[in-house]
Protein backbone atom coordinates (compact mmCIF):
# COMPACT_ATOMS: atom_id res chain seq x y z
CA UNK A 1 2.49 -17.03 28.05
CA UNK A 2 3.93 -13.71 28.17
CA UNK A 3 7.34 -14.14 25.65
CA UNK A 4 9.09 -11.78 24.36
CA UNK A 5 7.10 -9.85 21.19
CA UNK A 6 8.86 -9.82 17.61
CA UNK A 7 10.24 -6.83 16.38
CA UNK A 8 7.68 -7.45 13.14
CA UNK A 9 4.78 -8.38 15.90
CA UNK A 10 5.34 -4.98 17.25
CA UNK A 11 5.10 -3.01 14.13
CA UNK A 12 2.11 -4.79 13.17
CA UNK A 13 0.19 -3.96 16.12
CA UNK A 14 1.40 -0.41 16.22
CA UNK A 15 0.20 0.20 12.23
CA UNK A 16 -2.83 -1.59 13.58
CA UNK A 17 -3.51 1.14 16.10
CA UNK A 18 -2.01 3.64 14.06
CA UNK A 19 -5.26 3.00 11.13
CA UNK A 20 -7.72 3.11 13.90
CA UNK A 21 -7.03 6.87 14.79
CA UNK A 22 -6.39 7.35 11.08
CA UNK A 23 -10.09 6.30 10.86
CA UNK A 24 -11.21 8.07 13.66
CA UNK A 25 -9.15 11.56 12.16
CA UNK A 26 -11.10 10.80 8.98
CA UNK A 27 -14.63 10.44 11.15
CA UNK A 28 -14.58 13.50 12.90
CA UNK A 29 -16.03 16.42 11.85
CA UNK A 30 -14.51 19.32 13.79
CA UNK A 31 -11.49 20.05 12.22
CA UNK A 32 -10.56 19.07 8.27
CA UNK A 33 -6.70 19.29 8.61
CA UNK A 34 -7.48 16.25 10.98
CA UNK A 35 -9.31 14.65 8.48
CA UNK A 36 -6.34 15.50 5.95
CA UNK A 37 -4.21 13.74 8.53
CA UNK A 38 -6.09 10.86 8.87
CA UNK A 39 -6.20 9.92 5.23
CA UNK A 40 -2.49 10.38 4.60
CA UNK A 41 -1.83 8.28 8.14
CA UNK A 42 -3.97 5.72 6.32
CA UNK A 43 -2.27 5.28 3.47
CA UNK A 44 1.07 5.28 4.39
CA UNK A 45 0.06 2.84 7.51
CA UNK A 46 -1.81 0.52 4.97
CA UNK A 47 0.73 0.56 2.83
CA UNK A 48 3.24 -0.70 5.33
CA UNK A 49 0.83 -3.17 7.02
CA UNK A 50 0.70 -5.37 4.09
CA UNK A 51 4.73 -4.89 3.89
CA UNK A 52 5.08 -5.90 7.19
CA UNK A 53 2.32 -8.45 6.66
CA UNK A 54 4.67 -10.45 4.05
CA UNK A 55 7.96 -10.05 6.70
CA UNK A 56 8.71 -13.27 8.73
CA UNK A 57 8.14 -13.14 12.07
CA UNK A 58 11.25 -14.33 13.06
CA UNK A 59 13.19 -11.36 10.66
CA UNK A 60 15.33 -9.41 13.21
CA UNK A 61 15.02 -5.40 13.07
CA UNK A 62 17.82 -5.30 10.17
CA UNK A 63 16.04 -7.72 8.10
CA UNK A 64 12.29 -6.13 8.26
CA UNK A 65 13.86 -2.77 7.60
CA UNK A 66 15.65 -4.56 4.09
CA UNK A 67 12.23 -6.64 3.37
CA UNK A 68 10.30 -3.69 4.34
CA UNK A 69 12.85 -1.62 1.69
CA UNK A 70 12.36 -3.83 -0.90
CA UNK A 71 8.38 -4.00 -0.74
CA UNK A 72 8.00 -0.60 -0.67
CA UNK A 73 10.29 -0.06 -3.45
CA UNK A 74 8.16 -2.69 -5.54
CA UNK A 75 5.04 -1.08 -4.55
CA UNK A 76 6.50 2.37 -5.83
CA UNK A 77 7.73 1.10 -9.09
CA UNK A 78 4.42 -0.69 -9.46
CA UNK A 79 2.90 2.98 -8.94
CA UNK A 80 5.69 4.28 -11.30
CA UNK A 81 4.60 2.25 -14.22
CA UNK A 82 1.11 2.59 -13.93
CA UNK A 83 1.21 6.66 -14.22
CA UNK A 84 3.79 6.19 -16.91
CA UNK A 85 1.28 3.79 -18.79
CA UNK A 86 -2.28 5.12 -17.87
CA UNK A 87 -1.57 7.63 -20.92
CA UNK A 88 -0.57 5.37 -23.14
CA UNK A 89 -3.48 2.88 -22.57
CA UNK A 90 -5.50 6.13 -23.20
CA UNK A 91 -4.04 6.55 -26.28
CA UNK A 92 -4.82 3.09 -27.58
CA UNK A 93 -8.03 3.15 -26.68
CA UNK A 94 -8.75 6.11 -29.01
């Protein structure tokens, strides 16, 4: 049963590892630039783990890279707007 791995199978599995030594970075308590490390490594691997969660497996390299693209974007604009509006909803609030 060993066939050939998916480019998007391969990325999964790396992010997967990736968040485990973000969380053990995060754990330790020898050094804090490691745990500074680990929480950006977390984010930015989380972040693409549920963009590469919503790729089809089948998607060649060039494909994930344009779906991967166009998530990310989404998930930046969705950031975007939400700073742009938190003062706003503030302000209504008043």
């Amino acid at each position: 049963m060993g066939g050939k791995r998916t480019f998007t199978s391969v990325m999964q599995l790396l992010l997967v590892l990736l968040m485990l030594l973000s969380i053990l970075l995060i754990g330790q308590r020898v050094e804090f630039s490691g745990y500074k490390i680990g929480l950006i490594l977390l984010t930015i691997t989380a972040f693409s783990q549920i963009a590469f969660g919503n790729i089809q497996p089948s998607a060649n390299f060039g494909q994930a890279m344009k779906m991967y693209a166009i998530y990310m974007g989404i998930a930046a604009a969705i950031f975007i707007l939400s700073i742009a509006l938190a003062p706003v909803l503030v302000g209504l609030g008043r």
